[in-house]
N, C-alpha and C. Protein backbone atom coordinates (compact mmCIF):
# COMPACT_ATOMS: atom_id res chain seq x y z
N UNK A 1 0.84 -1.18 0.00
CA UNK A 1 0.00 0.00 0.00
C UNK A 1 0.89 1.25 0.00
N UNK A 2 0.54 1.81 -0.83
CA UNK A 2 1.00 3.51 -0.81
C UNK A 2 -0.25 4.71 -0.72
N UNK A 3 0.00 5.47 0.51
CA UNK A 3 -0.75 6.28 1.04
C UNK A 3 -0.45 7.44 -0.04
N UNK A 4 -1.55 8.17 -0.87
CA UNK A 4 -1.14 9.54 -1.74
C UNK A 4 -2.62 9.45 -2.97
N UNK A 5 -2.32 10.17 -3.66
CA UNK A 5 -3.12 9.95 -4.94
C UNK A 5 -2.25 9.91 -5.84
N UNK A 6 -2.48 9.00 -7.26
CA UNK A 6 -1.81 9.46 -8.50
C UNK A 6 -2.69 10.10 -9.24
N UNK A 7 -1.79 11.33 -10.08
CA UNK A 7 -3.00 12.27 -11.28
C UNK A 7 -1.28 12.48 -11.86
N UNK A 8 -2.10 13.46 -13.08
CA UNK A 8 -1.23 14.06 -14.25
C UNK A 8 -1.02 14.85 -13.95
N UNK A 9 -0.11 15.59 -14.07
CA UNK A 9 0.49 16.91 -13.66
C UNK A 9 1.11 17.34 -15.21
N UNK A 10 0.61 18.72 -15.32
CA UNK A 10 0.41 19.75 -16.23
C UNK A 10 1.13 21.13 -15.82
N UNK A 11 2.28 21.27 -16.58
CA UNK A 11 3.10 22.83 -16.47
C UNK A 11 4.28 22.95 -17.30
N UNK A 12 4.41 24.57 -16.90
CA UNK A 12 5.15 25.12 -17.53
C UNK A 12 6.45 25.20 -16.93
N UNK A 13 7.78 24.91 -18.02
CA UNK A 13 9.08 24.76 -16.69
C UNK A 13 9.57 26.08 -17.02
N UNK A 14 9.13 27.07 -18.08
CA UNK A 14 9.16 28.74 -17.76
C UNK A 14 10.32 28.86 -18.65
N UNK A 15 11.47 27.83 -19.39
CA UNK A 15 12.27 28.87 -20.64
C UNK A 15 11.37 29.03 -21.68
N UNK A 16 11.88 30.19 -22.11
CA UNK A 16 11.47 31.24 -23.40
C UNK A 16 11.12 30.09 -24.42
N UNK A 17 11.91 29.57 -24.93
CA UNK A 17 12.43 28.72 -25.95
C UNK A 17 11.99 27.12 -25.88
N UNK A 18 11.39 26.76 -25.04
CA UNK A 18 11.06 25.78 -24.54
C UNK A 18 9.43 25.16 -25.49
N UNK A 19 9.13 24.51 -26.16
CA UNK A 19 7.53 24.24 -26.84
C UNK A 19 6.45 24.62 -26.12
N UNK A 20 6.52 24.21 -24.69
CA UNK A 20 5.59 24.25 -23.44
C UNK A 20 5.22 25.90 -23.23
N UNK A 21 6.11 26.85 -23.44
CA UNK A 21 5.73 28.11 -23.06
C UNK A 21 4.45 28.72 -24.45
N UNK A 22 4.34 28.20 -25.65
CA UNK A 22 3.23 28.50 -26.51
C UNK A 22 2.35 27.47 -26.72
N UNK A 23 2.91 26.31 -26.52
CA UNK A 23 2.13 25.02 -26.57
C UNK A 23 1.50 24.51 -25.21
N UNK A 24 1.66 23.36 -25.73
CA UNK A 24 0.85 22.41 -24.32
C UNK A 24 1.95 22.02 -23.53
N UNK A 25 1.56 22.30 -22.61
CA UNK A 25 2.69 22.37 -21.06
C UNK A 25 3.02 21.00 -20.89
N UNK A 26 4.03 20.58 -20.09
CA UNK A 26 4.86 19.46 -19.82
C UNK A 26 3.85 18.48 -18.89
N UNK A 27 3.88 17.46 -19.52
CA UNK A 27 2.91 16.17 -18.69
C UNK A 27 3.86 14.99 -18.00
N UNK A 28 3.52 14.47 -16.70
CA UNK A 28 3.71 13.73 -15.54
C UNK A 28 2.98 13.33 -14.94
N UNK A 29 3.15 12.08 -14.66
CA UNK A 29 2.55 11.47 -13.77
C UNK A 29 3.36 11.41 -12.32
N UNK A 30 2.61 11.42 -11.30
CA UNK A 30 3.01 11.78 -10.16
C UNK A 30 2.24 11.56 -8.79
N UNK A 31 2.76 11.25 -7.76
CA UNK A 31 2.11 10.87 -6.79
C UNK A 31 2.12 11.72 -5.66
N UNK A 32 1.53 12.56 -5.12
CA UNK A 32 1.10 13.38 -4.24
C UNK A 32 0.34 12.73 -3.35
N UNK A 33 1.44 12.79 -1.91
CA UNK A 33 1.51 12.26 -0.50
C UNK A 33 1.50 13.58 0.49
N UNK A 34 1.09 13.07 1.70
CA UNK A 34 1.72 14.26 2.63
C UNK A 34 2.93 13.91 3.93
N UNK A 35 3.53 14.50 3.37
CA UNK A 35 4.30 14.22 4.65
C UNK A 35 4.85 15.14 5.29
N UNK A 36 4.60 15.17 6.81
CA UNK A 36 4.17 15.96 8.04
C UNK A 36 3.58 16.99 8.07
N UNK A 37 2.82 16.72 7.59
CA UNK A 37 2.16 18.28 7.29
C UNK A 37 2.04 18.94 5.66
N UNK A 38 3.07 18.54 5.09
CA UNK A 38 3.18 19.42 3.62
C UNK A 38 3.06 18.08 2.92
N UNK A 39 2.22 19.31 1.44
CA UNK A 39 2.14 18.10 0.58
C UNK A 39 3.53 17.55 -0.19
N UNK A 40 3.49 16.57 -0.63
CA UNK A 40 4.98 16.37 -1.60
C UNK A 40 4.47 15.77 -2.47
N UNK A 41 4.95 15.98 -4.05
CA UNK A 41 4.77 15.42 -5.53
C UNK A 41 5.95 14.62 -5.70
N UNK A 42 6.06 13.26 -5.94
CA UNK A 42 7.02 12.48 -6.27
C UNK A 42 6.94 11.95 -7.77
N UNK A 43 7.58 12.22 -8.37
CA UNK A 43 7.36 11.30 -10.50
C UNK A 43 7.09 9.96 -10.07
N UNK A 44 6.45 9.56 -11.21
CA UNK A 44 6.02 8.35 -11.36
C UNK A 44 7.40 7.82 -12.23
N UNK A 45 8.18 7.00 -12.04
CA UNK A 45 8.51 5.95 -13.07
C UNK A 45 7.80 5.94 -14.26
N UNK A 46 8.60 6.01 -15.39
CA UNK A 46 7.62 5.51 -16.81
C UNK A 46 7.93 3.95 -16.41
N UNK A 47 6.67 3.51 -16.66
CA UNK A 47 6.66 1.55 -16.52
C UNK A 47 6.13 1.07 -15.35
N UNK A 48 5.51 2.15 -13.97
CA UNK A 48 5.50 1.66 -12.82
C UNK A 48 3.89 2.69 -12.61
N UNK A 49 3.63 3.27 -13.61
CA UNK A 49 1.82 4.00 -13.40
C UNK A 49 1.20 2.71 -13.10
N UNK A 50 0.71 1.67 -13.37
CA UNK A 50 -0.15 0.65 -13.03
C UNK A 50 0.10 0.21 -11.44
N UNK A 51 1.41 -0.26 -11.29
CA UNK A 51 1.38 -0.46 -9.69
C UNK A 51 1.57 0.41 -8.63
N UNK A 52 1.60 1.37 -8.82
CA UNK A 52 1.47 3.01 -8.24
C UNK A 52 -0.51 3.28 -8.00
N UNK A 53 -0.60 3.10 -9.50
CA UNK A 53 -2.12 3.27 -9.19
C UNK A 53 -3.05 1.97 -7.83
N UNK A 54 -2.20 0.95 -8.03
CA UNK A 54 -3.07 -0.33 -8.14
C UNK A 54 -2.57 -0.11 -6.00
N UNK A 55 -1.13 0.33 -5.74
CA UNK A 55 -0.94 0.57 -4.23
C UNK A 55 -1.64 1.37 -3.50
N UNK A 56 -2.28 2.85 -4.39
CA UNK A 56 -2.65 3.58 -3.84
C UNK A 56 -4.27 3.45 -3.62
N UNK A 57 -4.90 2.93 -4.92
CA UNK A 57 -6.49 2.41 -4.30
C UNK A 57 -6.28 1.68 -3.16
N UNK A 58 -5.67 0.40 -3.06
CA UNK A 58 -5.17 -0.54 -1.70
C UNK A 58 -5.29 0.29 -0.39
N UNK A 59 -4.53 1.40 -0.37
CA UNK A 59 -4.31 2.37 0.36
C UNK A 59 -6.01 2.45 0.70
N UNK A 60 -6.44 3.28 0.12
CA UNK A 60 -7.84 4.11 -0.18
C UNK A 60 -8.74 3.03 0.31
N UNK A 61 -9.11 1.82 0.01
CA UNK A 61 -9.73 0.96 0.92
C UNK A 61 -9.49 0.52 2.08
N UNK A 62 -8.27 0.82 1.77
CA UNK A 62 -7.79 0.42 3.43
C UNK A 62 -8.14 1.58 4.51
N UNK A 63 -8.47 2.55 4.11
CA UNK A 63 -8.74 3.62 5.05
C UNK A 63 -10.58 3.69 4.94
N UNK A 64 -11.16 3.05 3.68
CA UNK A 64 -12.46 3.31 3.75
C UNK A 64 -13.11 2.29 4.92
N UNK A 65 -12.37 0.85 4.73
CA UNK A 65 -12.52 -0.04 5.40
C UNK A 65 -12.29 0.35 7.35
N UNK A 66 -11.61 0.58 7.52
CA UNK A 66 -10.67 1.29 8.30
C UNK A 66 -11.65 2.12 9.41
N UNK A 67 -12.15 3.16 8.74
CA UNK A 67 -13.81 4.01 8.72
C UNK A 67 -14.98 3.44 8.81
N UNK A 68 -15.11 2.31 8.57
CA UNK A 68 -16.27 2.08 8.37
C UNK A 68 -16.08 0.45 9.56
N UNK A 69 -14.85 -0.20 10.05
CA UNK A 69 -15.00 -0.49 11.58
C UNK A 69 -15.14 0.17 12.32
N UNK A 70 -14.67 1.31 12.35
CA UNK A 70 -14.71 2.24 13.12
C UNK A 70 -16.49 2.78 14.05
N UNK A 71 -17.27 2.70 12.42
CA UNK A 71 -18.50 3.04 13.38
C UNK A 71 -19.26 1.81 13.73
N UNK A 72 -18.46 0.92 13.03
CA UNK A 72 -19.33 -0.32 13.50
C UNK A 72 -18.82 -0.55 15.29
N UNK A 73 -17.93 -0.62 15.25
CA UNK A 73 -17.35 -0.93 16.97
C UNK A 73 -18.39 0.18 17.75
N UNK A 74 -18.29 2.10 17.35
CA UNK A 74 -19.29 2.26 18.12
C UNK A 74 -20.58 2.04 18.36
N UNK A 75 -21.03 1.80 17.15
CA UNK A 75 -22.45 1.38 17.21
C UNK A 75 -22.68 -0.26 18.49
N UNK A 76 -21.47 -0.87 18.45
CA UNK A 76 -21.13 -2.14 18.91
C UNK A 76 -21.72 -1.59 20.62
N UNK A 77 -20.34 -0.43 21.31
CA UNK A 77 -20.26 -0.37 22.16
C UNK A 77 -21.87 0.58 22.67
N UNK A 78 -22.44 1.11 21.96
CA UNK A 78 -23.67 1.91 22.10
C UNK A 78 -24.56 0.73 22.63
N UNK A 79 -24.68 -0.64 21.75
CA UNK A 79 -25.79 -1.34 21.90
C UNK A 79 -25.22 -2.09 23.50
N UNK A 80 -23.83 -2.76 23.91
CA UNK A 80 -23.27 -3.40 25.18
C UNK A 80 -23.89 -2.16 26.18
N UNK A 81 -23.86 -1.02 25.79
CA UNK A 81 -24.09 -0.02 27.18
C UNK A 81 -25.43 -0.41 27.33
N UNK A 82 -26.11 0.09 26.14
CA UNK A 82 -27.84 -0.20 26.41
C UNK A 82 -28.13 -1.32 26.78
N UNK A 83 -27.57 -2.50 26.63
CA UNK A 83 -27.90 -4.12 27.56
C UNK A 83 -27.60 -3.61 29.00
N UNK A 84 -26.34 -3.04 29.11
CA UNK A 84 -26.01 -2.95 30.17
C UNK A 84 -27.16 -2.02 31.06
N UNK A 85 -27.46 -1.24 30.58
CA UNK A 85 -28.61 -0.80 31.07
C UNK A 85 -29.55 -1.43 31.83
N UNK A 86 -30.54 -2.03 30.66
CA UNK A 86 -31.26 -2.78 30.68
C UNK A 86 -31.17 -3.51 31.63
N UNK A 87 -30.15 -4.50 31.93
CA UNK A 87 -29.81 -5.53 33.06
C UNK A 87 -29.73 -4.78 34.18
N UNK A 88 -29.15 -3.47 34.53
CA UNK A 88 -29.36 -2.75 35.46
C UNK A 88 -30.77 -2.66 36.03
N UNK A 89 -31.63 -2.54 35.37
CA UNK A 89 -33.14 -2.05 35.31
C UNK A 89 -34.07 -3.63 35.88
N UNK A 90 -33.29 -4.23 35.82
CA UNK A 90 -33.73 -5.47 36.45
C UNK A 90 -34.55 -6.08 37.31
N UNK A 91 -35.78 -6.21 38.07
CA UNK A 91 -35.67 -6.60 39.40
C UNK A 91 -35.12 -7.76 39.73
């Protein structure tokens, strides 16, 4: 798993003389992570976009999954209190 997104990245590297400054700007693929706080853009490998993409969904379920125990346990511990209740209420 790799924590980030991959997208295309689109720009200009700013010489005069360069195609990109009248044309269509310079294309990359790239993976944008954060780390500590700031974002960071890392290149993709040409030959390695598929398992870049394929780590980072992994990632992305793993956190949806992740979220979604999450409310299940409280919902878990909501219903143990309310028994607990209940059994309280006992005669």
């Amino acid at each position: 798993m790799i924590k980030g997104t991959v997208y295309e990245q689109r720009r200009k590297c700013g010489k005069p003389n360069c195609h990109c400054a009248d044309g269509e700007p310079h294309r990359s693929m790239v993976l944008s992570r954060s780390d500590r706080g700031r974002t960071k853009l890392v290149t993709i490998p040409s030959g390695h976009l598929k398992d870049f993409r394929v780590l980072t969904e992994r990632y992305q379920r793993f956190r949806s999954a992740r979220a979604r125990l999450g409310q299940i346990y409280k919902a878990m511990v909501k219903l143990i209190d309310q028994l607990e209740e209940a059994r309280r209420k006992e005669p």
